[in-house]
N, C-alpha and C. Protein backbone atom coordinates (compact mmCIF):
# COMPACT_ATOMS: atom_id res chain seq x y z
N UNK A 1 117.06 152.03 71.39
CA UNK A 1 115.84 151.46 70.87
C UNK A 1 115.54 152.01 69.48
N UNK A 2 115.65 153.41 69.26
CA UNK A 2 115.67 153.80 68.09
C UNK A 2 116.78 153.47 66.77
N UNK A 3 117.68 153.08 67.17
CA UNK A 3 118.49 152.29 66.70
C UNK A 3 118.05 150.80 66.14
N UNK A 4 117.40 150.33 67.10
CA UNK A 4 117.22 148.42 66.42
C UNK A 4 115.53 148.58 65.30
N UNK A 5 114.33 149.75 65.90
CA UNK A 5 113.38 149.82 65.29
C UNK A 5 113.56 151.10 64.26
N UNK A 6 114.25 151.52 64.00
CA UNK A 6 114.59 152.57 62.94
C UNK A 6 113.19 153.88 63.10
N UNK A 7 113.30 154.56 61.66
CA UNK A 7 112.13 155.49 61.54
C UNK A 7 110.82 154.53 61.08
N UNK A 8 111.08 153.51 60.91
CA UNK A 8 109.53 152.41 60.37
C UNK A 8 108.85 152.81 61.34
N UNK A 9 108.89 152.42 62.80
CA UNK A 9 108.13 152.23 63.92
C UNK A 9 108.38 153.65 64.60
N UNK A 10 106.92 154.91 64.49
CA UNK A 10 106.94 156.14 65.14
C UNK A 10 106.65 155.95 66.82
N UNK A 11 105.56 155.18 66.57
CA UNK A 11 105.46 155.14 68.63
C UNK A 11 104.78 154.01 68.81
N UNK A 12 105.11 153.52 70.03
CA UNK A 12 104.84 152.23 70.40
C UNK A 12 103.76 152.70 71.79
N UNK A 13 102.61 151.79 71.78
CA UNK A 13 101.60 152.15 72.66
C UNK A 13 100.82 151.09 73.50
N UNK A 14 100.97 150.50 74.83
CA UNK A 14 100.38 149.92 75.39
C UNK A 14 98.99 150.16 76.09
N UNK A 15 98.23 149.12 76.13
CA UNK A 15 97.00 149.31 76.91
C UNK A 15 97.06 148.63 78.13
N UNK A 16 97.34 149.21 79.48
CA UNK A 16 96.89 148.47 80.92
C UNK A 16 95.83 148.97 81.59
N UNK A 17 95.24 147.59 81.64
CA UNK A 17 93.53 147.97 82.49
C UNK A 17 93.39 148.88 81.52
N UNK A 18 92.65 150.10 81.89
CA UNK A 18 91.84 151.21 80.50
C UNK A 18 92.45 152.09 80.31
N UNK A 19 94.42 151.88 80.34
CA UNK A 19 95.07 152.94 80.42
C UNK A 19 95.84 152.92 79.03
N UNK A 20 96.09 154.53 78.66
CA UNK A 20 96.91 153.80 77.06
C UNK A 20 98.39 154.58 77.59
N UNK A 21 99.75 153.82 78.05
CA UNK A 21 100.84 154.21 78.01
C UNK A 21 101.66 154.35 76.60
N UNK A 22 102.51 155.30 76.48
CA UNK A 22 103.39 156.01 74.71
C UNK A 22 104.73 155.54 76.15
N UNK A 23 105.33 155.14 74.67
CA UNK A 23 107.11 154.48 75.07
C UNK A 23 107.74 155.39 73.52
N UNK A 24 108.66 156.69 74.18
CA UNK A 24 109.54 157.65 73.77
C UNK A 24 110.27 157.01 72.92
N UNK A 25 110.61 156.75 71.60
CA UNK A 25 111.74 155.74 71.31
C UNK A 25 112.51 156.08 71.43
N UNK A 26 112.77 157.86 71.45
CA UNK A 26 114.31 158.80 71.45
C UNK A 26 114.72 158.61 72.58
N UNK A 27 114.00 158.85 73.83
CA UNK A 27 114.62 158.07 75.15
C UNK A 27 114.44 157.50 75.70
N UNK A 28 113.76 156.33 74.90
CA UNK A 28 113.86 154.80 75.49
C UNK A 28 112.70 154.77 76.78
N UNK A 29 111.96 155.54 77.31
CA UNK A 29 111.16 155.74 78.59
C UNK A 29 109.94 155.47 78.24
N UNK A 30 109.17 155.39 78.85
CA UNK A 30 107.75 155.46 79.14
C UNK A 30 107.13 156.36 79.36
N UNK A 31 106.14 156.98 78.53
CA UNK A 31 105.02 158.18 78.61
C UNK A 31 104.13 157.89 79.79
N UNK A 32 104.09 157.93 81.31
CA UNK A 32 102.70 157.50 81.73
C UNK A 32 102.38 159.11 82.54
N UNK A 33 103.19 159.99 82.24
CA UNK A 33 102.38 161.27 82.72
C UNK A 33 101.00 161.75 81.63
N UNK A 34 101.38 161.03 80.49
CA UNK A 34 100.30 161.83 79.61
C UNK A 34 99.25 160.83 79.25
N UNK A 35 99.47 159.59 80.39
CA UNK A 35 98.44 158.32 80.06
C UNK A 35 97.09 158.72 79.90
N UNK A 36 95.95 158.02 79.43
CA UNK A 36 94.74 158.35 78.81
C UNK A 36 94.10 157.43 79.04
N UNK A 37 92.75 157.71 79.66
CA UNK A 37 91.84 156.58 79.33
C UNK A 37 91.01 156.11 79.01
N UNK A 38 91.29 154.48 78.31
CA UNK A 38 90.62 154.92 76.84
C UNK A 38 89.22 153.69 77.15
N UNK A 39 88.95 153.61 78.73
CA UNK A 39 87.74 152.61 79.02
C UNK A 39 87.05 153.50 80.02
N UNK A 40 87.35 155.06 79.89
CA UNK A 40 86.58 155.70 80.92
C UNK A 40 85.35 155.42 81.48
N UNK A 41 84.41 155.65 80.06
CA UNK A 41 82.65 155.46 79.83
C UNK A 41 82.48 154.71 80.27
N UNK A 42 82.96 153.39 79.95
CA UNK A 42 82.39 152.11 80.04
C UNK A 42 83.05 151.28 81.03
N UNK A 43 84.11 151.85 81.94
CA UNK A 43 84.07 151.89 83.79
C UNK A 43 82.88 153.06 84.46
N UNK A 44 83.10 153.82 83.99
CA UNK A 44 82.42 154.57 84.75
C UNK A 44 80.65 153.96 84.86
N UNK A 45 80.08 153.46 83.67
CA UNK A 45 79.10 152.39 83.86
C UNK A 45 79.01 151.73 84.14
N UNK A 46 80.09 150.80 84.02
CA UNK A 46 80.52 149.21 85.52
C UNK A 46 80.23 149.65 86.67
N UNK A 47 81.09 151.15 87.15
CA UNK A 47 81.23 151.17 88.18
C UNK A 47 79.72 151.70 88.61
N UNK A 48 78.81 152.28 88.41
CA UNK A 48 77.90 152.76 88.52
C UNK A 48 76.61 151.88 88.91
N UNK A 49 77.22 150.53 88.00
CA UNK A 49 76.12 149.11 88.14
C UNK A 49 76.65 148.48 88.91
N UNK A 50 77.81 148.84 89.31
CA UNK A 50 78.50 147.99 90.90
C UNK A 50 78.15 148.98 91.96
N UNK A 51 77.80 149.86 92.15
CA UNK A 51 77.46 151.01 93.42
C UNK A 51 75.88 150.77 93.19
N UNK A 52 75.00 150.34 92.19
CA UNK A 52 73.30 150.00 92.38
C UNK A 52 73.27 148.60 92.94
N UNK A 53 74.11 147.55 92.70
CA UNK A 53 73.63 146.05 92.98
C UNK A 53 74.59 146.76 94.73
N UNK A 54 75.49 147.28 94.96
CA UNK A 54 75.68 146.85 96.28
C UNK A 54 74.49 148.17 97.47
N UNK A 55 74.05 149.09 96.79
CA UNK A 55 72.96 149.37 97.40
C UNK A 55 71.77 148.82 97.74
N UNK A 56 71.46 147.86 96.61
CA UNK A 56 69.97 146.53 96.57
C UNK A 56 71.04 145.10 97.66
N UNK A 57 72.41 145.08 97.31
CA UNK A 57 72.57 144.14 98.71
C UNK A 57 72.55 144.76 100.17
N UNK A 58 72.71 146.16 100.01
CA UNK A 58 72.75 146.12 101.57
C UNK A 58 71.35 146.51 101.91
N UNK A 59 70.23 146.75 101.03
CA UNK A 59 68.79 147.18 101.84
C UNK A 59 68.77 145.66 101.47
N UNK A 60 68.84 144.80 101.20
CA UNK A 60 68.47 143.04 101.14
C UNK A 60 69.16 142.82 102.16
N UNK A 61 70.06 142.82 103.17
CA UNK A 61 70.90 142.60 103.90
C UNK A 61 69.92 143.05 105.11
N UNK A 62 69.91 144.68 105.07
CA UNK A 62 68.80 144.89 106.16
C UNK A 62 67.55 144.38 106.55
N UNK A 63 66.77 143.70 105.67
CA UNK A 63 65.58 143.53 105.58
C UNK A 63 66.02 141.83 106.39
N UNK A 64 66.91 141.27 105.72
CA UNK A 64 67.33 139.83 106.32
C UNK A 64 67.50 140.15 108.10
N UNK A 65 68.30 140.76 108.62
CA UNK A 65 68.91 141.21 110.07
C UNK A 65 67.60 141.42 110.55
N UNK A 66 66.43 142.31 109.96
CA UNK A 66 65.55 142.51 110.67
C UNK A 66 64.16 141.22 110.58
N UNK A 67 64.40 140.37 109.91
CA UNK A 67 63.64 138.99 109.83
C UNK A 67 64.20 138.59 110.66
N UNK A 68 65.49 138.48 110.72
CA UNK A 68 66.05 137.32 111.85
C UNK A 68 65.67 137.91 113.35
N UNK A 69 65.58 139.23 113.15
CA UNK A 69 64.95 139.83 114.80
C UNK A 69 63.54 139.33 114.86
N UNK A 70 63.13 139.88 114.15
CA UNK A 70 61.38 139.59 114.49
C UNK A 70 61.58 137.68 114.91
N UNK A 71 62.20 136.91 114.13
CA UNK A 71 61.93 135.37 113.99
C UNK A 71 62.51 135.03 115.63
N UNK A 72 63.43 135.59 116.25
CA UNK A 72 64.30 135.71 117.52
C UNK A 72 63.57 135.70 118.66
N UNK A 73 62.93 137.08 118.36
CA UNK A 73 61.34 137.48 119.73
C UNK A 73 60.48 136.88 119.37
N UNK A 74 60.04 135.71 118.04
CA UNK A 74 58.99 134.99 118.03
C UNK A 74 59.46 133.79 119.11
N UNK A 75 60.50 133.31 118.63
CA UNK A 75 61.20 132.30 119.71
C UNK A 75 61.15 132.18 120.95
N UNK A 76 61.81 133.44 121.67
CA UNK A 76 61.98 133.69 122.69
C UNK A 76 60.69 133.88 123.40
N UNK A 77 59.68 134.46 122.76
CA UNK A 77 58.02 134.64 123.07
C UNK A 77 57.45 132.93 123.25
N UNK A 78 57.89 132.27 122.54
CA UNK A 78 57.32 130.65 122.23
C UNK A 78 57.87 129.96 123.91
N UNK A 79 59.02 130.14 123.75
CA UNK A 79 59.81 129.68 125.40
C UNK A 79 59.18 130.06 126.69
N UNK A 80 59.22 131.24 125.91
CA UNK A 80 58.26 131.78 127.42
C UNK A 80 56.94 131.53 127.93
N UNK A 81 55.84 131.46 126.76
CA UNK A 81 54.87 130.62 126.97
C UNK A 81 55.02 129.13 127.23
N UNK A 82 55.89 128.07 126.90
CA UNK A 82 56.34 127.32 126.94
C UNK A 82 56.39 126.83 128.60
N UNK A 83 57.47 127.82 128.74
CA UNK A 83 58.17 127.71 130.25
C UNK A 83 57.12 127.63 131.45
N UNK A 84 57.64 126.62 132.54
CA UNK A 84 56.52 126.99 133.34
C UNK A 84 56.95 128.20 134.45
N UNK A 85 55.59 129.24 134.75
CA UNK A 85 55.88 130.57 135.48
C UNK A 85 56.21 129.91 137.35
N UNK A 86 56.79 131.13 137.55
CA UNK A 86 56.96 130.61 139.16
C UNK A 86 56.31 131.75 139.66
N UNK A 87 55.35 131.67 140.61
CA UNK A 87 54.48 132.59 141.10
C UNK A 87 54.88 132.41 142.82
């Protein structure tokens, strides 16, 4: 590789997802032990606003389960008045 890109080109550097991989030109390999990342902050704030919206879905989630109970024993209360008793 160092052969076809000469001394022009010192290091060649990819970005995957928020990672920055170095490709060795002397031996042709891939740097990913010394990978870096270069979207830390600004995952670590994604991820931070993805762990608050799924805390507000699951107390919204609870609050739903427990409507559908209360709305259940309103029902079941309605039937029963409804129903005729056998004495």
């Amino acid at each position: 590789m160092y052969r076809e890109l000469g001394p022009r080109c010192e290091s060649i550097d990819v970005r995957v997802a928020d990672k920055k991989i170095l490709f060795d030109i002397e031996t042709g390999d891939w740097d990913t032990a010394g990978a870096e990342s270069v979207g830390g902050i600004a995952s670590s704030g994604a991820a931070h606003k993805v762990r608050k919206q799924v805390e507000i879905l699951k107390e919204e989630n609870n609050m739903l389960k427990l409507k559908v109970d209360v709305l259940l024993n309103l029902v079941a209360e309605s039937i029963a008045e409804l129903s005729p008793t056998k004495k």
